[in-house]
C-alpha atoms as a PDB file:
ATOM      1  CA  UNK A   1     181.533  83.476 110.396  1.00  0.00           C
ATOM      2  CA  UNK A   2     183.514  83.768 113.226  1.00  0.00           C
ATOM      3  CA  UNK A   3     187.219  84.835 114.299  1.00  0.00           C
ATOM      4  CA  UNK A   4     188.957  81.599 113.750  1.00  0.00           C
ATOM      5  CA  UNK A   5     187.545  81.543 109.648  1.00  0.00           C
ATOM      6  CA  UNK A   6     188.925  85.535 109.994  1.00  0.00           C
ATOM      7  CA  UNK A   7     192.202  84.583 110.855  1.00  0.00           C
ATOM      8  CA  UNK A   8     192.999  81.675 108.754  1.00  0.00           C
ATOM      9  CA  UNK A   9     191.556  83.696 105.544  1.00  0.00           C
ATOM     10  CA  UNK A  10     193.634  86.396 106.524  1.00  0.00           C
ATOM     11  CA  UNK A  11     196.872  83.715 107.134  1.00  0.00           C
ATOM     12  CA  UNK A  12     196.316  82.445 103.906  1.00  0.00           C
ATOM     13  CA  UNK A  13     196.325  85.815 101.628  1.00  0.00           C
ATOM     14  CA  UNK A  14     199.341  86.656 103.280  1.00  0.00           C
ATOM     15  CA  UNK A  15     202.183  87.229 100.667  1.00  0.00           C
ATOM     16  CA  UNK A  16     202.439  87.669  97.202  1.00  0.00           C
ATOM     17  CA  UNK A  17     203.202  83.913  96.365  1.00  0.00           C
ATOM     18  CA  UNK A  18     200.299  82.624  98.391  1.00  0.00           C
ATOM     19  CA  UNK A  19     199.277  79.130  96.937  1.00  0.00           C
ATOM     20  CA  UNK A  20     195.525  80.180  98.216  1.00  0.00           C
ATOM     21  CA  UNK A  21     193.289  81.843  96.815  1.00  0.00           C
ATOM     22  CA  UNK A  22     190.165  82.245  99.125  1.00  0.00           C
ATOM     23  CA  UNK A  23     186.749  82.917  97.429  1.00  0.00           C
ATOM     24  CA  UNK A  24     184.235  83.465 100.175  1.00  0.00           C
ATOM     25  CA  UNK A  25     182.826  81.906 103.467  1.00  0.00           C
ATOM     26  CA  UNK A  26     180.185  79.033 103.956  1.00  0.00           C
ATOM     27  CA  UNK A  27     178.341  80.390 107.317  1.00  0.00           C
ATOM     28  CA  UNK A  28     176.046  78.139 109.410  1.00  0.00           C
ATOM     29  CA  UNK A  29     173.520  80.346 109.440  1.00  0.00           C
ATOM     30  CA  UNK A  30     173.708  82.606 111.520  1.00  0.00           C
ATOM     31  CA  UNK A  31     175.912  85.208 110.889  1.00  0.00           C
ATOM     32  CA  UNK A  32     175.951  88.497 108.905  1.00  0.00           C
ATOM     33  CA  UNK A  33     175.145  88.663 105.124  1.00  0.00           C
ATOM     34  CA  UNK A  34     178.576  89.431 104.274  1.00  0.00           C
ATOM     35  CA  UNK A  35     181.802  88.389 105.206  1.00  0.00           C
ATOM     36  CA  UNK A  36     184.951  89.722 106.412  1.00  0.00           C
ATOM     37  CA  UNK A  37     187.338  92.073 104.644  1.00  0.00           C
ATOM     38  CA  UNK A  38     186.922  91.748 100.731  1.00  0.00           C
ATOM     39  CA  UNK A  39     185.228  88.025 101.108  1.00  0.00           C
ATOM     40  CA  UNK A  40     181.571  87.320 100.524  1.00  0.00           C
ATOM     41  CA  UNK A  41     179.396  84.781 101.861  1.00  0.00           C
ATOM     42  CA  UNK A  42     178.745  82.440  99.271  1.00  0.00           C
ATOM     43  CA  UNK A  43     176.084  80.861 101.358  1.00  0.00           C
ATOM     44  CA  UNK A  44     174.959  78.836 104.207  1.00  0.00           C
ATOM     45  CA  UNK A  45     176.369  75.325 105.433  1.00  0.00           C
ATOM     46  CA  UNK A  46     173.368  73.178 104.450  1.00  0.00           C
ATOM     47  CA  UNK A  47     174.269  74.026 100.917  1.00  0.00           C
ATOM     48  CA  UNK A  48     178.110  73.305 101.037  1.00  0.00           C
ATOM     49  CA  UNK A  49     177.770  70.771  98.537  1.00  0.00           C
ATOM     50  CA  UNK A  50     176.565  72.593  95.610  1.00  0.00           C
ATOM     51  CA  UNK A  51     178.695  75.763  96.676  1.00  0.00           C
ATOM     52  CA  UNK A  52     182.080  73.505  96.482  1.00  0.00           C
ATOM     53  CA  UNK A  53     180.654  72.230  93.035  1.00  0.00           C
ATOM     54  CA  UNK A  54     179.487  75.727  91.549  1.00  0.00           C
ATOM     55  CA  UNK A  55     182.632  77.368  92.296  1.00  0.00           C
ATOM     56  CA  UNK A  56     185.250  74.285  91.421  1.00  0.00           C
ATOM     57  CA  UNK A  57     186.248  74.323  94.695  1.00  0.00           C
ATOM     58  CA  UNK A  58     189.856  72.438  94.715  1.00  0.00           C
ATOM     59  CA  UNK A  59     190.510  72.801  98.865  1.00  0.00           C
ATOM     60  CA  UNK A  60     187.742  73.260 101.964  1.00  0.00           C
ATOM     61  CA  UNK A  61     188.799  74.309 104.952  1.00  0.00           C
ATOM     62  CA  UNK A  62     186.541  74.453 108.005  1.00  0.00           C
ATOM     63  CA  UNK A  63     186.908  76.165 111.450  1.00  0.00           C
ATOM     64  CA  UNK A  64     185.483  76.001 114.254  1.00  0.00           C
END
């Protein structure tokens, strides 16, 4: 994942009264095993679909 996923992740933790709650990253590929900070990567792109369902997923945001 790249800066711009960094960033907003970090944008949206920010506070105590957040209304986010980020659980990971959804890499294309071909990045690192794990994500930034304290977030995981909860897989690749090509299985978005069944990540979003797995975890309930209310909100996807994607960066570019």
């Amino acid at each position: 994942m790249g800066p711009v996923g960094q960033a907003v992740a970090e944008h949206l933790q920010q506070g105590d009264q957040s209304a986010y709650h980020v659980l990971g990253f959804i890499d294309a590929g071909d990045g690192p095993a794990a994500g930034p900070g304290s977030w995981p990567v909860l897989g690749t792109l090509d299985r978005a679909a069944p990540i979003v369902r797995a975890w309930k997923v209310d909100e996807l945001i994607i960066t570019l």
